[in-house]
Protein backbone atom coordinates (compact mmCIF):
# COMPACT_ATOMS: atom_id res chain seq x y z
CA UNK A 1 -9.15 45.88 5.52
CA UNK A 2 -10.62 43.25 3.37
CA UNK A 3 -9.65 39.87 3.64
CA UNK A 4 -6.85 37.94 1.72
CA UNK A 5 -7.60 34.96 -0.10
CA UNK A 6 -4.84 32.43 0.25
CA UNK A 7 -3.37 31.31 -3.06
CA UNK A 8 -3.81 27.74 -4.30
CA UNK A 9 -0.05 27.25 -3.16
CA UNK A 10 -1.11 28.33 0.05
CA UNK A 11 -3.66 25.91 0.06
CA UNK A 12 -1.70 22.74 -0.88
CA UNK A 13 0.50 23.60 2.25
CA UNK A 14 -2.52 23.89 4.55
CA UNK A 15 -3.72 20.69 3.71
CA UNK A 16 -0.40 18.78 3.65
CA UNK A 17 -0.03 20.15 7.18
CA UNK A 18 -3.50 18.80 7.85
CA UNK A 19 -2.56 15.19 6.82
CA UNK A 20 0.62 15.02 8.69
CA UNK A 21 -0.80 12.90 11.39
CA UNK A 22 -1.38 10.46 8.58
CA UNK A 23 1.86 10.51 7.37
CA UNK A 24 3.66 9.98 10.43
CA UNK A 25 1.35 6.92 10.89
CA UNK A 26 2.74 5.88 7.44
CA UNK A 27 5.83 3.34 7.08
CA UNK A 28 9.28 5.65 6.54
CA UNK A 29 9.42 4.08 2.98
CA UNK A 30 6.10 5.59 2.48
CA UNK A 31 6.96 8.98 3.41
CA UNK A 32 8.74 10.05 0.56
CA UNK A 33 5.97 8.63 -1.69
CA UNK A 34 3.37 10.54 0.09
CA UNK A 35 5.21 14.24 0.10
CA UNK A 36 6.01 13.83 -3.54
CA UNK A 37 2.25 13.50 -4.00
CA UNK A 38 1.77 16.97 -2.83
CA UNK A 39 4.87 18.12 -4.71
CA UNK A 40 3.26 17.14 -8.09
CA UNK A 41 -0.21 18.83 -6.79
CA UNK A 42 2.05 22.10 -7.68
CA UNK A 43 2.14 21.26 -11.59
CA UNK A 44 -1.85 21.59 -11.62
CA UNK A 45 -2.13 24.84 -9.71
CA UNK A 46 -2.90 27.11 -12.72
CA UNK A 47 -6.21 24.76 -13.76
CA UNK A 48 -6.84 24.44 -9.61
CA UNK A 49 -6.97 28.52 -9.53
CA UNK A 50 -8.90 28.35 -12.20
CA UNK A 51 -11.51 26.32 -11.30
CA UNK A 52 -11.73 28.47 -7.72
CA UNK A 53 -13.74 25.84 -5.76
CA UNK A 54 -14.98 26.06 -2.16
CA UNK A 55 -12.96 22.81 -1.09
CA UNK A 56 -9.56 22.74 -2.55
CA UNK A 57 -8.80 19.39 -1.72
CA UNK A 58 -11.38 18.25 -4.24
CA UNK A 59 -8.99 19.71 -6.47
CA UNK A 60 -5.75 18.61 -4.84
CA UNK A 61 -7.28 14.81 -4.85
CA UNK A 62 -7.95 15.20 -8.88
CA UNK A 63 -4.86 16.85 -9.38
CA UNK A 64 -3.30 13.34 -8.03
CA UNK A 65 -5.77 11.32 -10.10
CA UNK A 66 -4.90 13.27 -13.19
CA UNK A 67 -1.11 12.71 -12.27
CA UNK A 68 -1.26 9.54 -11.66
CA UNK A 69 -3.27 8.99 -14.55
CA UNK A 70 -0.55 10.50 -16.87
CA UNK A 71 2.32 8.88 -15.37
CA UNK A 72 0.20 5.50 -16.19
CA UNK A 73 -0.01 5.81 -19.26
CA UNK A 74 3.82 7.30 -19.66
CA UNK A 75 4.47 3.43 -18.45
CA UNK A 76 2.11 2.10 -20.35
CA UNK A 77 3.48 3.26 -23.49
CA UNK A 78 7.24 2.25 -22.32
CA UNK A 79 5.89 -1.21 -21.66
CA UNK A 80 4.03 -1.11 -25.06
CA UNK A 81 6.93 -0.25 -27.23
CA UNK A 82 9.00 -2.81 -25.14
CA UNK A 83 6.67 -5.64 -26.27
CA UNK A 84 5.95 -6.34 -22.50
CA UNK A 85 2.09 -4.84 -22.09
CA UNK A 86 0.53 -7.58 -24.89
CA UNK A 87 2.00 -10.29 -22.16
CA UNK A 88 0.62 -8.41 -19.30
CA UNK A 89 -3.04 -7.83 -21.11
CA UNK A 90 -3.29 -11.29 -22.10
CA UNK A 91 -3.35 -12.11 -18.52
CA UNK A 92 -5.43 -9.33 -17.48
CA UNK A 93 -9.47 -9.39 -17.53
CA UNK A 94 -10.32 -6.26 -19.50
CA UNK A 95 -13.85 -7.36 -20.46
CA UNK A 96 -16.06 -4.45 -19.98
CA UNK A 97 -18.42 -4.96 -16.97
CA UNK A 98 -22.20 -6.46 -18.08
CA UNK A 99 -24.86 -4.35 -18.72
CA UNK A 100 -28.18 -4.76 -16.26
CA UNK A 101 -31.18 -6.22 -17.79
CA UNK A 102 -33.80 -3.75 -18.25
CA UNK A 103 -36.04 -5.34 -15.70
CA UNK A 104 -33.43 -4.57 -13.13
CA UNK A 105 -33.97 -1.89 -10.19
CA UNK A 106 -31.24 -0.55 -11.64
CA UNK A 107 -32.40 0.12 -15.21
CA UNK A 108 -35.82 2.54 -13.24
CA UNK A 109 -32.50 5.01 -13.28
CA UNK A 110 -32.65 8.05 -15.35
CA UNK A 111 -29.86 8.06 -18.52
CA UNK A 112 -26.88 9.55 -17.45
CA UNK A 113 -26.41 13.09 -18.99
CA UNK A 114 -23.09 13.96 -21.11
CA UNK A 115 -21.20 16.24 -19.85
CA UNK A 116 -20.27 19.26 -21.63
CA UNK A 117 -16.60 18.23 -22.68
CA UNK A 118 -18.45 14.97 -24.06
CA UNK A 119 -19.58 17.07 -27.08
């Protein structure tokens, strides 16, 4: 017969079972931390299907990102409406990184291209 493709599921498993000589190196505190990371890999399996990639663990890693990313800004917005995140940004650097002169080595690099969801 032909041969079974494992589902993206499938897939998160595999690779959690690949990491778990990292997470026995972990602290215990860390443990829990590090299996709920997988655990929330789950809520991004539909777009991870979707996109049907060679290595799924590019797609596991920006599943995280994009998690993490969300539940960021969740706290943001909590610490926001609490009056807390103007005390924090005050004390934060936020100025945007300086542009290199044009006579750098730097500027000989081609323009980046937008992506398509930039349109």
């Amino acid at each position: 017969m032909g041969r079974t493709v494992p589902t993206f599921v499938q897939l998160i498993q595999q690779a959690a079972e690949r990491w778990t000589k990292f997470r026995r190196a972990l602290r215990r505190e860390d443990h829990e931390h590090f299996d709920r990371l997988f655990v929330r890999v789950r809520y991004y399996t539909q777009a991870a299907t979707y996109q049907c990639h060679d290595n799924p663990m590019e797609a596991i890693l920006l599943s995280i990102a994009l998690d993490q990313e969300k539940r960021l800004n969740a706290v943001e917005k909590v610490l926001q409406n609490a009056g807390v995140l103007c005390d924090i940004a005050a004390r934060m650097d936020s100025r945007p990184l300086p542009e290199p002169a044009r006579d750098d080595i730097v500027a000989d690099r081609p323009e980046p291209v937008a992506l398509p969801f930039d349109r």
